[in-house]
Protein backbone atom coordinates (compact mmCIF):
# COMPACT_ATOMS: atom_id res chain seq x y z
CA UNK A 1 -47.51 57.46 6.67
CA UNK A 2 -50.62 58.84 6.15
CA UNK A 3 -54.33 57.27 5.86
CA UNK A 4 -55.48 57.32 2.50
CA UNK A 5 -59.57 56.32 2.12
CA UNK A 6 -61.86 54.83 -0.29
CA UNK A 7 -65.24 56.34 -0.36
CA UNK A 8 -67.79 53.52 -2.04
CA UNK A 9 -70.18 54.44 -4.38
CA UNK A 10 -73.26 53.93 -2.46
CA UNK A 11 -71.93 56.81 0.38
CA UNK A 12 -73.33 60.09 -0.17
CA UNK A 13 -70.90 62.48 -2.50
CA UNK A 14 -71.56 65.45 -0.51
CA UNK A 15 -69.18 63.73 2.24
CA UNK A 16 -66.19 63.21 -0.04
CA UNK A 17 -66.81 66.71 -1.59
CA UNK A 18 -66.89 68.05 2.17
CA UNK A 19 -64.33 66.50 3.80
CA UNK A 20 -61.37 67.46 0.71
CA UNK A 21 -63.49 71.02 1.53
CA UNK A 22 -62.77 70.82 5.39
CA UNK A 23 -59.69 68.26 5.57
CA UNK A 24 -57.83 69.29 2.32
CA UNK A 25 -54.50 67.36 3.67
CA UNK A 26 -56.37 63.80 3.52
CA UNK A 27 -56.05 61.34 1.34
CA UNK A 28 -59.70 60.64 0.19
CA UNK A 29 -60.66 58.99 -3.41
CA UNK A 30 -64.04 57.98 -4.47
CA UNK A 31 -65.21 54.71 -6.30
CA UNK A 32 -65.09 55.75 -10.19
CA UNK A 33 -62.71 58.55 -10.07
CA UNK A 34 -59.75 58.25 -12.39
CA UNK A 35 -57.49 55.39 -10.78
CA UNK A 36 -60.22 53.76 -8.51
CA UNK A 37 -62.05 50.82 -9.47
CA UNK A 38 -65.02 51.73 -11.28
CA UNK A 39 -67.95 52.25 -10.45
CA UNK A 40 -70.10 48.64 -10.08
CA UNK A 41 -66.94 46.88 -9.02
CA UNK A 42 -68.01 44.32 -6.40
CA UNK A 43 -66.77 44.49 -3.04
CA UNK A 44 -64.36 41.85 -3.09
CA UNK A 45 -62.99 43.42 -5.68
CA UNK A 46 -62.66 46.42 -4.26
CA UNK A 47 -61.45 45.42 -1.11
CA UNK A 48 -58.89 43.91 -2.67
CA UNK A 49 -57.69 46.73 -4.95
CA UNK A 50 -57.77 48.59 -1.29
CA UNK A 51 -55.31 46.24 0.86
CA UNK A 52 -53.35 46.56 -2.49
CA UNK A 53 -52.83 50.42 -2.38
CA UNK A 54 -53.05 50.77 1.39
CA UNK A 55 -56.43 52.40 1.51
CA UNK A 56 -58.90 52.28 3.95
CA UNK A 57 -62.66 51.39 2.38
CA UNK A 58 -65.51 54.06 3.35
CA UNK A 59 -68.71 52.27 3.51
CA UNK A 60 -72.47 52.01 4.74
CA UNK A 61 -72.90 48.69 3.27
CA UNK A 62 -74.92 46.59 6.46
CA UNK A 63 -72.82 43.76 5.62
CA UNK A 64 -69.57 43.89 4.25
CA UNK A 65 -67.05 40.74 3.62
CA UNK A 66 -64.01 41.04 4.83
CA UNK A 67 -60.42 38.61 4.15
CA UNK A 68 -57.45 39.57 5.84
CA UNK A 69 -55.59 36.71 4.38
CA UNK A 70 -56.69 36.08 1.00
């Protein structure tokens, strides 16, 4: 099983354009790309829609809530 990311809105695009450039065999999906939660979702929200498709969230959010069990 692979890790598949979640690149937030507020990253940079030139990463997620660079790394499918450099790392085409990852999994890597940005916020508001068909399938994702749209752009403007709140965190929770997205967190959420992460731990339900097994993705791993790509942030630079200073502060970013987090519920393992929720």
């Amino acid at each position: 099983m692979s890790l598949k990311y979640l690149v937030d809105e507020n990253v940079d695009p030139v990463y997620t354009i660079q790394l499918r450039r450099k790392k085409p065999e990852l999994v890597i999906r940005a916020v508001g790309e068909i399938g994702t939660p749209p752009k403007s979702t709140l965190d929770p929200e997205i967190l959420l829609w992460c731990e339900k498709y097994g993705f791993s969230l790509v942030t630079n959010n200073p502060v970013i809530y987090f519920c393992i069990y929720c």
